[in-house]
PDB file of N, CA and C in Angstrom:
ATOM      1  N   UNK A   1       0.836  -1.171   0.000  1.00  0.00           N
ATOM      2  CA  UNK A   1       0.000   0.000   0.000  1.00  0.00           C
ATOM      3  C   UNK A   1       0.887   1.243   0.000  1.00  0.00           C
ATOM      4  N   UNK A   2       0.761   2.390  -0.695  1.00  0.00           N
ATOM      5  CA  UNK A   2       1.270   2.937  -1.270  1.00  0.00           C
ATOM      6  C   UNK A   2       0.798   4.634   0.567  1.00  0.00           C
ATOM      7  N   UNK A   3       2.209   5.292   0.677  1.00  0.00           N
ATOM      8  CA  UNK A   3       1.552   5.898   1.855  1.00  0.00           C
ATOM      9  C   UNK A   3       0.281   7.388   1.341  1.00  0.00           C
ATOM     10  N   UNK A   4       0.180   7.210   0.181  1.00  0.00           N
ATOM     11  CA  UNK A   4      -0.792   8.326  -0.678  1.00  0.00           C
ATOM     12  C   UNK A   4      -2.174   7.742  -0.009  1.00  0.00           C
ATOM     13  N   UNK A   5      -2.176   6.401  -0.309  1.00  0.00           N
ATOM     14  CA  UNK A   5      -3.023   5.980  -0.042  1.00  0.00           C
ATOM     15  C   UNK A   5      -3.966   4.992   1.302  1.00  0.00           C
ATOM     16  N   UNK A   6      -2.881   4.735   2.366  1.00  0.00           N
ATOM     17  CA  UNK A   6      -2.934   4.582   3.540  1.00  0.00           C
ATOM     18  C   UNK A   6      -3.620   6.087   4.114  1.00  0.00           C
ATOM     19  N   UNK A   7      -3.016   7.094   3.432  1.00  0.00           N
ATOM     20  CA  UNK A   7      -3.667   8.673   4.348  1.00  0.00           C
ATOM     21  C   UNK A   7      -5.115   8.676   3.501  1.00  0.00           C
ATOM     22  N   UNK A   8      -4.959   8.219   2.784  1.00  0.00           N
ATOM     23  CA  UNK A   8      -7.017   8.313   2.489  1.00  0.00           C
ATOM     24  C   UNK A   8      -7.417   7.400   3.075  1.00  0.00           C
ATOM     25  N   UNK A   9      -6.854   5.995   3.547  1.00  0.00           N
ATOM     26  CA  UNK A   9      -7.778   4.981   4.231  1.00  0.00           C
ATOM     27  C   UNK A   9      -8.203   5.709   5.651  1.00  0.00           C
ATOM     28  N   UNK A  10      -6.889   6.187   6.395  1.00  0.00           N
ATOM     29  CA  UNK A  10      -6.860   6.626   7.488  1.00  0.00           C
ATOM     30  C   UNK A  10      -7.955   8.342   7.817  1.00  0.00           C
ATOM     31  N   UNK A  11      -7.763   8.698   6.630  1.00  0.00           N
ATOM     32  CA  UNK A  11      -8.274   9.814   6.672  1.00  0.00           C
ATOM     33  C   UNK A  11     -10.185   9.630   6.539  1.00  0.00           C
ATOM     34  N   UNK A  12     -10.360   8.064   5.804  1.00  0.00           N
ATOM     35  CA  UNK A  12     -11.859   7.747   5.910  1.00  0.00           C
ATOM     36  C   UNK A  12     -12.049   7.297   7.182  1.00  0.00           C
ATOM     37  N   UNK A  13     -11.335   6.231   7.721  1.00  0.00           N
ATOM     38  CA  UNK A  13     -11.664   5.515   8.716  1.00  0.00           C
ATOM     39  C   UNK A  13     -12.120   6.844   9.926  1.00  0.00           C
ATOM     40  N   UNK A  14     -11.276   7.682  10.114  1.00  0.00           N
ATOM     41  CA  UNK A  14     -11.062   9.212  10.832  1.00  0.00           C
ATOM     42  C   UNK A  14     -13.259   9.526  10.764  1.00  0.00           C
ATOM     43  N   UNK A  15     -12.841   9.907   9.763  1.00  0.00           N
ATOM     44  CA  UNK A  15     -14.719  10.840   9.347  1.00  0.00           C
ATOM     45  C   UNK A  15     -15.642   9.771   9.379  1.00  0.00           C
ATOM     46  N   UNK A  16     -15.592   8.717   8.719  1.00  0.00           N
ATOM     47  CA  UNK A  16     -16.599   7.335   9.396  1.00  0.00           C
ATOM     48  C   UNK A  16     -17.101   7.443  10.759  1.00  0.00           C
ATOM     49  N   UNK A  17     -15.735   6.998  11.500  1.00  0.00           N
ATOM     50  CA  UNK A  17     -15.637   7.166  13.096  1.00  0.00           C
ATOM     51  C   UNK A  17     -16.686   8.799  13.778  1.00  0.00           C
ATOM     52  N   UNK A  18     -16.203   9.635  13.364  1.00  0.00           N
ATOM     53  CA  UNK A  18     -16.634  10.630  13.753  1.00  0.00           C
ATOM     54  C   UNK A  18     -18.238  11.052  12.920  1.00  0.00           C
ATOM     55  N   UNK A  19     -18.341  10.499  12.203  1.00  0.00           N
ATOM     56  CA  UNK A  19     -19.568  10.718  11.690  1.00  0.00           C
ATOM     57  C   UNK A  19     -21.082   9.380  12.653  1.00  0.00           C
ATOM     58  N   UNK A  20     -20.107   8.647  13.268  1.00  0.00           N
ATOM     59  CA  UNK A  20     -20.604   7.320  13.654  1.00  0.00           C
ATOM     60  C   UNK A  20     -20.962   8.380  15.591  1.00  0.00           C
ATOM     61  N   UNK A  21     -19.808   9.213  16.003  1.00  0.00           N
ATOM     62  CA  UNK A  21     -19.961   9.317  17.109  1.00  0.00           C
ATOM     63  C   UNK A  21     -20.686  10.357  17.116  1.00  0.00           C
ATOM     64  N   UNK A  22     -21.344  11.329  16.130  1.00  0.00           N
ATOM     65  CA  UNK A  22     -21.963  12.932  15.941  1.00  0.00           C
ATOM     66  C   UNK A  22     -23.261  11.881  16.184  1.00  0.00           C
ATOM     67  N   UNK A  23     -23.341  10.805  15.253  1.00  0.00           N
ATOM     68  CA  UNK A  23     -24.603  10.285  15.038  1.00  0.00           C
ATOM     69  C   UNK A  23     -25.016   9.778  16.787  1.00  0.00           C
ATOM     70  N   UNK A  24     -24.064   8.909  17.237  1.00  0.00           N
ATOM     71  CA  UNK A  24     -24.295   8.262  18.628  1.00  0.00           C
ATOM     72  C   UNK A  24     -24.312   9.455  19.676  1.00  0.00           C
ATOM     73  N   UNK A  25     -23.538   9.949  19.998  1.00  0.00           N
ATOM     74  CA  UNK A  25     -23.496  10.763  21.250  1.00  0.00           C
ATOM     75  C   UNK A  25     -23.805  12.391  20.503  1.00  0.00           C
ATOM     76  N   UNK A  26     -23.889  12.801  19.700  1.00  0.00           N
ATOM     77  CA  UNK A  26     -24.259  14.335  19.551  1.00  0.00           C
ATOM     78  C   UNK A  26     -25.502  14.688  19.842  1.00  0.00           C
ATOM     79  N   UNK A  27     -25.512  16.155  19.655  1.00  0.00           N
ATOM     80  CA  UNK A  27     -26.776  16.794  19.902  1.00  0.00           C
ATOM     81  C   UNK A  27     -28.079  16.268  18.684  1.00  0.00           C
ATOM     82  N   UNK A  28     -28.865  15.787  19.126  1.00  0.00           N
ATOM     83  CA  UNK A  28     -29.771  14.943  18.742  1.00  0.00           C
ATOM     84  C   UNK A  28     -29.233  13.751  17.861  1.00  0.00           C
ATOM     85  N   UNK A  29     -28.625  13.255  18.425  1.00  0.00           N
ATOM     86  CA  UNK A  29     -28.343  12.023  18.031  1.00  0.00           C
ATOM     87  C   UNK A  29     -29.028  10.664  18.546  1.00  0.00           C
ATOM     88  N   UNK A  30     -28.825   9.429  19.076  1.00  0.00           N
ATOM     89  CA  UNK A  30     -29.078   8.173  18.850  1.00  0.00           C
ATOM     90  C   UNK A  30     -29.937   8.173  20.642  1.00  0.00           C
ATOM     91  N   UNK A  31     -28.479   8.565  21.241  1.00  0.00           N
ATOM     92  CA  UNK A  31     -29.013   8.917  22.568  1.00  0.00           C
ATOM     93  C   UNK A  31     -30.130   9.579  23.352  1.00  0.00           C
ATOM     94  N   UNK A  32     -30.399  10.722  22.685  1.00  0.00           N
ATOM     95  CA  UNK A  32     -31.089  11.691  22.644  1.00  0.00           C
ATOM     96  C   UNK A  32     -32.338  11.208  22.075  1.00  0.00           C
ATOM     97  N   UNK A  33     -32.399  10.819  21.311  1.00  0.00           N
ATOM     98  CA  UNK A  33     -33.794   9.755  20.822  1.00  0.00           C
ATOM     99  C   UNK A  33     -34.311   9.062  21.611  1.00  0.00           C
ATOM    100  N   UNK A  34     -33.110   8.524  22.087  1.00  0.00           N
ATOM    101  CA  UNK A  34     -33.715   7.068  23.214  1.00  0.00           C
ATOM    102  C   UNK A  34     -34.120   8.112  24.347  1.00  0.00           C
ATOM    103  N   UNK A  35     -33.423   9.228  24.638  1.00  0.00           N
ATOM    104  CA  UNK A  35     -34.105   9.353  25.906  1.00  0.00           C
ATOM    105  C   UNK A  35     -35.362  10.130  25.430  1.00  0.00           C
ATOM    106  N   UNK A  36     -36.024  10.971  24.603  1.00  0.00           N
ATOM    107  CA  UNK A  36     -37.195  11.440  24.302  1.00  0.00           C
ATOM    108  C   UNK A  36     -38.197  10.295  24.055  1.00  0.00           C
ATOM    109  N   UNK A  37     -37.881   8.891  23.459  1.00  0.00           N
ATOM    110  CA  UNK A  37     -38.706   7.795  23.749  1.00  0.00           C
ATOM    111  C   UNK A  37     -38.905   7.229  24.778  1.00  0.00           C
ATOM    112  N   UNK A  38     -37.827   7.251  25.879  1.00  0.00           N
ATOM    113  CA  UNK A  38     -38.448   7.181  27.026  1.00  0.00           C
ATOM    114  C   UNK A  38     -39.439   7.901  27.858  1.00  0.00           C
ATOM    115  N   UNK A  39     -39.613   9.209  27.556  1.00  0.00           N
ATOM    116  CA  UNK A  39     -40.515  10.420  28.265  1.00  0.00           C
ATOM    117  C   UNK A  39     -41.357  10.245  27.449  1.00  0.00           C
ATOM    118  N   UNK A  40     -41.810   9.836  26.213  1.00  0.00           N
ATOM    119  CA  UNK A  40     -42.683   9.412  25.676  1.00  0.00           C
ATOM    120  C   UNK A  40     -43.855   8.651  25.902  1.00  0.00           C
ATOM    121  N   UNK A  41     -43.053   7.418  26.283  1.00  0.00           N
ATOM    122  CA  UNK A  41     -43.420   6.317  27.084  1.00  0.00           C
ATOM    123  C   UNK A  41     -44.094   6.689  28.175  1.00  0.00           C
ATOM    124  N   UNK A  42     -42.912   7.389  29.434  1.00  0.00           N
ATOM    125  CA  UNK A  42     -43.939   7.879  30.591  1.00  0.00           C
ATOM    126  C   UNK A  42     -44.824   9.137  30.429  1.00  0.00           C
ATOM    127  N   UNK A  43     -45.002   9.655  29.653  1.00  0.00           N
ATOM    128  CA  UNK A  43     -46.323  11.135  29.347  1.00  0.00           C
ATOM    129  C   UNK A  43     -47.529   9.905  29.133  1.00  0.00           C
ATOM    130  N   UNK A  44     -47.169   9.048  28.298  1.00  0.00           N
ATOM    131  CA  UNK A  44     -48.105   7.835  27.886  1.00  0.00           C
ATOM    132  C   UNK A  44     -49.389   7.578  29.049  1.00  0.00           C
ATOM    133  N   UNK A  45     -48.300   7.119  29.911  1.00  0.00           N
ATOM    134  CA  UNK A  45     -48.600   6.553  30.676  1.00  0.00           C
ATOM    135  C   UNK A  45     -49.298   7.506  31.643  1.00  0.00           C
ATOM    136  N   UNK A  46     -48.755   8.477  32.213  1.00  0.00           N
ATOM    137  CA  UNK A  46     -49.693   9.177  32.770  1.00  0.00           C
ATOM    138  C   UNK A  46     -50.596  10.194  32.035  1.00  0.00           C
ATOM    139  N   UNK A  47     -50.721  10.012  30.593  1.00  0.00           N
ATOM    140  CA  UNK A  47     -52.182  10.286  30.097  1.00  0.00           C
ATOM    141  C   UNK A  47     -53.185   9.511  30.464  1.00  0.00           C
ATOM    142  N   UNK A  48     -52.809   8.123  29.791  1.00  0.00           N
ATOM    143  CA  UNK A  48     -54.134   7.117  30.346  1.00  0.00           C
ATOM    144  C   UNK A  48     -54.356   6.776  31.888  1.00  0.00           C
ATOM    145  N   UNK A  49     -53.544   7.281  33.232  1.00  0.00           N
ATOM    146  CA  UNK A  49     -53.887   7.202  33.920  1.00  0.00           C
ATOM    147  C   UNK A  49     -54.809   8.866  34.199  1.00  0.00           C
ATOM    148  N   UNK A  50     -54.613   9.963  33.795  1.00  0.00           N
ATOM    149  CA  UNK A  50     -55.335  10.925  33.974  1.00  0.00           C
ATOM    150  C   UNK A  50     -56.593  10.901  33.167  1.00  0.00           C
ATOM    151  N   UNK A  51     -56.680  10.098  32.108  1.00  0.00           N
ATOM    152  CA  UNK A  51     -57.840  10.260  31.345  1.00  0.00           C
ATOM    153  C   UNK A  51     -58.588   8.992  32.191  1.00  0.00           C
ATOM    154  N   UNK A  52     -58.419   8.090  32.826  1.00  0.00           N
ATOM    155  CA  UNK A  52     -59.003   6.887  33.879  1.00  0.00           C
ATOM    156  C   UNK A  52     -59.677   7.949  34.978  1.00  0.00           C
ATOM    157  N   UNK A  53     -58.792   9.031  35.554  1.00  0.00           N
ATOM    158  CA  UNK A  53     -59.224   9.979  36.592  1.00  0.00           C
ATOM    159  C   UNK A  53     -60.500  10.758  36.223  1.00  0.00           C
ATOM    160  N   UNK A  54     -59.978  11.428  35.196  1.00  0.00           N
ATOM    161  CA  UNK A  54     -61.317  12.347  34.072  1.00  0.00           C
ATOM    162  C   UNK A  54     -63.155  11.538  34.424  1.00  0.00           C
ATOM    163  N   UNK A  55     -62.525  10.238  33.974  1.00  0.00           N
ATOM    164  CA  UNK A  55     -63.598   9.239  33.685  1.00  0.00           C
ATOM    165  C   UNK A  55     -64.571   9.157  34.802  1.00  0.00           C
ATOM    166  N   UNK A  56     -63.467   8.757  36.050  1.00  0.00           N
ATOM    167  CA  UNK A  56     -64.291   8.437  37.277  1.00  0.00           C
ATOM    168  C   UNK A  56     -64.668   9.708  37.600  1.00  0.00           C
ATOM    169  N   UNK A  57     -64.079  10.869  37.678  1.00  0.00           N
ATOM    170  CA  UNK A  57     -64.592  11.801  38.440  1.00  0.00           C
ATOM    171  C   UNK A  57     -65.627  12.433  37.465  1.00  0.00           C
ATOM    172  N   UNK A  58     -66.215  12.190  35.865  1.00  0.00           N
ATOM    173  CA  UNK A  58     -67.037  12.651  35.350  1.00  0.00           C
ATOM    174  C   UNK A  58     -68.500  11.757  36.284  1.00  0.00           C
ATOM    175  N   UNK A  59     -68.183  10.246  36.127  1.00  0.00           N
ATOM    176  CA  UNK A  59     -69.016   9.312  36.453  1.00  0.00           C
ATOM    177  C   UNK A  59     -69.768  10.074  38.071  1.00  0.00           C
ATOM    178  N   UNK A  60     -68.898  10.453  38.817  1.00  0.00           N
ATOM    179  CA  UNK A  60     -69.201  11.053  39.943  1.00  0.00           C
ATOM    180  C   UNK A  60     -69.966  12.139  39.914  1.00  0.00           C
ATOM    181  N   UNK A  61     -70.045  13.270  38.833  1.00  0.00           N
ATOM    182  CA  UNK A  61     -70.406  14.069  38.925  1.00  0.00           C
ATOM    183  C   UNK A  61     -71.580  14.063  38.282  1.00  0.00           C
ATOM    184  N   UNK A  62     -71.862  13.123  37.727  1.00  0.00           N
ATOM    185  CA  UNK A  62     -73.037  12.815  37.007  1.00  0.00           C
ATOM    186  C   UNK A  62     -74.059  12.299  38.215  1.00  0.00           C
ATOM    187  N   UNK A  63     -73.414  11.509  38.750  1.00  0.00           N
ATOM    188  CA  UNK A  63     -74.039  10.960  40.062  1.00  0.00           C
ATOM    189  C   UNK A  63     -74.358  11.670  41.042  1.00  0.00           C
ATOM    190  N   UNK A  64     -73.798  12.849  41.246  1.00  0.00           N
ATOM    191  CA  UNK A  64     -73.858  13.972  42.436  1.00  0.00           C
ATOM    192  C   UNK A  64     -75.025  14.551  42.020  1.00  0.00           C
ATOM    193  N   UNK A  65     -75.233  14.718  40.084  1.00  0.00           N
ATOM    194  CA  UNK A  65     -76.433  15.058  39.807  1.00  0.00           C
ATOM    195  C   UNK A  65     -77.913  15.081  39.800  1.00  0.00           C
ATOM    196  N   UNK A  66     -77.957  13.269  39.522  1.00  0.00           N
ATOM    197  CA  UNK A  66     -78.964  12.862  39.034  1.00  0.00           C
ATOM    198  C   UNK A  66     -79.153  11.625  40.246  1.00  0.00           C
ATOM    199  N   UNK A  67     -78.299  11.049  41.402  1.00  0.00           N
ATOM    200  CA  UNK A  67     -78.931   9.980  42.040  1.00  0.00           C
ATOM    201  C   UNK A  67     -78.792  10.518  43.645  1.00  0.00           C
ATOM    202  N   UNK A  68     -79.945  10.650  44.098  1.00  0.00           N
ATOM    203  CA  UNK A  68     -79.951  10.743  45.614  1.00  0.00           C
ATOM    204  C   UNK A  68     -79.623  10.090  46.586  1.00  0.00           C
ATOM    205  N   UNK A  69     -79.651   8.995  46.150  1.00  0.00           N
ATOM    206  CA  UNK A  69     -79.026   8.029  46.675  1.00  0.00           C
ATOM    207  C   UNK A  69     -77.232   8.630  47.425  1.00  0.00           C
ATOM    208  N   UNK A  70     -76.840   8.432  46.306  1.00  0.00           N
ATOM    209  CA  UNK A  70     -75.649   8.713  45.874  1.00  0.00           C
ATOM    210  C   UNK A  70     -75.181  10.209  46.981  1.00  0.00           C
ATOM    211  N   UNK A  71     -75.800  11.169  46.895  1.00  0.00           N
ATOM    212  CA  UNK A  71     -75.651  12.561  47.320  1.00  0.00           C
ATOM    213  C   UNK A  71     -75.824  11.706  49.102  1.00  0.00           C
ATOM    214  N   UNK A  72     -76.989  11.420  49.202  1.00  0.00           N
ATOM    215  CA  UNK A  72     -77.184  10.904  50.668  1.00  0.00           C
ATOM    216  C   UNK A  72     -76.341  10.073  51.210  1.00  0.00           C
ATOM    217  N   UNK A  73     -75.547   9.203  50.691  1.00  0.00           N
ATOM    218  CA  UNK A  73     -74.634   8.611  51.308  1.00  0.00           C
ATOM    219  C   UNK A  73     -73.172   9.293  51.386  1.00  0.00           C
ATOM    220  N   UNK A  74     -73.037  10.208  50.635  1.00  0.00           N
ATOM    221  CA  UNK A  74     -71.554  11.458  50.443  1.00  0.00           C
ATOM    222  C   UNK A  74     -71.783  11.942  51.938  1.00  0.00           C
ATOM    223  N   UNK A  75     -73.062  12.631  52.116  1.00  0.00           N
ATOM    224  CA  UNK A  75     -73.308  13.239  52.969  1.00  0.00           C
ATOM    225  C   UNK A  75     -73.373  12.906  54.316  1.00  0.00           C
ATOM    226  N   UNK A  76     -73.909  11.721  54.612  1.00  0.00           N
ATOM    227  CA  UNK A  76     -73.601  10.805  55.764  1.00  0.00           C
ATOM    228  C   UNK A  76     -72.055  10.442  55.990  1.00  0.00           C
ATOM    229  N   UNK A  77     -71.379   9.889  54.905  1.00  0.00           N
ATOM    230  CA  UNK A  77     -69.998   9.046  54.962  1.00  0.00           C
ATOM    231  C   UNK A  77     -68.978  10.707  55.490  1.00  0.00           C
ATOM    232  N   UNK A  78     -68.957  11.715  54.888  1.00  0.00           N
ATOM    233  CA  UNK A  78     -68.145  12.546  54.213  1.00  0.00           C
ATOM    234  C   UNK A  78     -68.649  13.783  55.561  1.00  0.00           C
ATOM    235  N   UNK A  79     -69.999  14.284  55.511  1.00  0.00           N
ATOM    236  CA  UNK A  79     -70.319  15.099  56.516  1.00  0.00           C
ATOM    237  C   UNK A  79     -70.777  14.596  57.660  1.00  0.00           C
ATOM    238  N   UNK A  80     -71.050  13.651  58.028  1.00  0.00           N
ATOM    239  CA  UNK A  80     -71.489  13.235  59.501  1.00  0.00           C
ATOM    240  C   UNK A  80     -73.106  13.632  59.408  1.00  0.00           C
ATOM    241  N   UNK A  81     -73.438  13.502  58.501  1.00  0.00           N
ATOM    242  CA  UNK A  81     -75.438  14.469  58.495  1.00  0.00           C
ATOM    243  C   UNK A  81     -76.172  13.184  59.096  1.00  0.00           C
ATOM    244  N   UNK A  82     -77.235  13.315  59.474  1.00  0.00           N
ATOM    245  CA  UNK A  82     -77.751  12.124  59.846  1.00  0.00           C
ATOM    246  C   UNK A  82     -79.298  12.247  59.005  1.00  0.00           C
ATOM    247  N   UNK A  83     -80.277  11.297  59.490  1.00  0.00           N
ATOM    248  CA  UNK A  83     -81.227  11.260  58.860  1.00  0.00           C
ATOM    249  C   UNK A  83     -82.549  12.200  59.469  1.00  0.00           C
ATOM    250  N   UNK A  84     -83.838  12.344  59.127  1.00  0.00           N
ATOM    251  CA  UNK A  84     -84.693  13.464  59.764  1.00  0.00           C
ATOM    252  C   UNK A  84     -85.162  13.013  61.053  1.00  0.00           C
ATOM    253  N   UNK A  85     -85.642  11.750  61.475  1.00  0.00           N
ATOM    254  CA  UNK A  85     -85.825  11.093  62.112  1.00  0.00           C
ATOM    255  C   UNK A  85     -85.283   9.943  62.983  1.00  0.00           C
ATOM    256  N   UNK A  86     -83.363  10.311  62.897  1.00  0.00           N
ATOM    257  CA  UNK A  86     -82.740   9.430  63.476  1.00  0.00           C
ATOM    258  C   UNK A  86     -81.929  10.456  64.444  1.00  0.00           C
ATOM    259  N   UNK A  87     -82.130   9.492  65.695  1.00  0.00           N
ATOM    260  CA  UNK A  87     -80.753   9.853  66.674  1.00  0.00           C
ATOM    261  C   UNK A  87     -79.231   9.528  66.440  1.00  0.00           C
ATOM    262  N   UNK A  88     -78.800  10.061  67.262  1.00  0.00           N
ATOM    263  CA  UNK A  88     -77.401   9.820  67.676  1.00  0.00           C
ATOM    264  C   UNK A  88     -76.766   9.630  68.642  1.00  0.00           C
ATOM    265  N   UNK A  89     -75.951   8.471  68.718  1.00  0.00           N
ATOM    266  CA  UNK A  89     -75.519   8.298  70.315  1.00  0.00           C
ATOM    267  C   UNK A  89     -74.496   8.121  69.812  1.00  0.00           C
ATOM    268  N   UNK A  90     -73.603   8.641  71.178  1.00  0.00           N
ATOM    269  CA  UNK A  90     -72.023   9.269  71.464  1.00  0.00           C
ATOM    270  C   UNK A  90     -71.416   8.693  72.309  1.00  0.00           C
ATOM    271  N   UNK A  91     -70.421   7.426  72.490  1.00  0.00           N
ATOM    272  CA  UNK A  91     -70.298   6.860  73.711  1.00  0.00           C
ATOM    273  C   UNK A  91     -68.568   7.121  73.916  1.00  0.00           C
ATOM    274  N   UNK A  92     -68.687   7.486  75.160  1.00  0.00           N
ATOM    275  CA  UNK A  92     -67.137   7.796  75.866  1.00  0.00           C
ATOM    276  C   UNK A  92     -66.773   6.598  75.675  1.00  0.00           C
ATOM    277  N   UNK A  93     -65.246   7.063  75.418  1.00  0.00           N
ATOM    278  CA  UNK A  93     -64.134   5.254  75.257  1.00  0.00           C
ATOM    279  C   UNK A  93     -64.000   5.488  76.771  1.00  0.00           C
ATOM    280  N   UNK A  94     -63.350   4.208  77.291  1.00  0.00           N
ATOM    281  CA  UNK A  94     -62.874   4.321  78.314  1.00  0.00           C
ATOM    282  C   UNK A  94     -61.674   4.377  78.262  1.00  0.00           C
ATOM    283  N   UNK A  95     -61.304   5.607  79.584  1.00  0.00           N
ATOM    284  CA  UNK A  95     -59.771   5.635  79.911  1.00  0.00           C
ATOM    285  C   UNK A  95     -59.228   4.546  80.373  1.00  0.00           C
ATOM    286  N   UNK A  96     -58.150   4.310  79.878  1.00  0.00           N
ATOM    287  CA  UNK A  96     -57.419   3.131  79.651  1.00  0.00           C
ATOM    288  C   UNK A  96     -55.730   3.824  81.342  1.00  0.00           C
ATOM    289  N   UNK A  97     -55.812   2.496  81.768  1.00  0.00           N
ATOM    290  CA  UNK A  97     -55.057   3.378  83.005  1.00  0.00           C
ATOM    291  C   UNK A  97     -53.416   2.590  83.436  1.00  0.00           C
TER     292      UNK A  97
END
């Protein structure tokens, strides 16, 4: 091999290489992909868990609307309300000694 031509092998192998590492590690390169497909992935994921949230809390509000049921037991569980015609009894724990 002639050294004219060893400096063009060397001189490709050179820009290959470096065209191989702009591609792998540069600014938007190989890396940089992979990591925007990873955040991809997790936005994903917490879309369909916020659009699951959307869902239930529409389902709820529909229910707050239209079933009494529904409102009357919020209100018991959530406010302590009782019924028109019911008591309440309150019993001391005992001190423990």
């Amino acid at each position: 091999m002639t050294t004219k031509r060893k400096i063009v092998v060397t001189t490709g192998i050179v820009v290959l290489f470096s065209f191989l590492f702009v591609i792998g590690l540069g600014d938007r390169g190989a890396v940089d992909f992979y990591q925007l497909h990873l955040r991809k992935v997790r936005l994903d994921r917490s879309n369909l868990e916020l659009q699951k949230k959307n869902r239930a809390l529409y389902r709820s509000i529909q229910r707050l609307k239209h079933d009494p049921e529904f409102i009357e037991n919020i209100a018991r569980s959530e406010l302590g309300m009782v019924g028109k015609d019911e008591m309440v009894y309150q019993f001391r724990k005992k001190k423990q000694r």
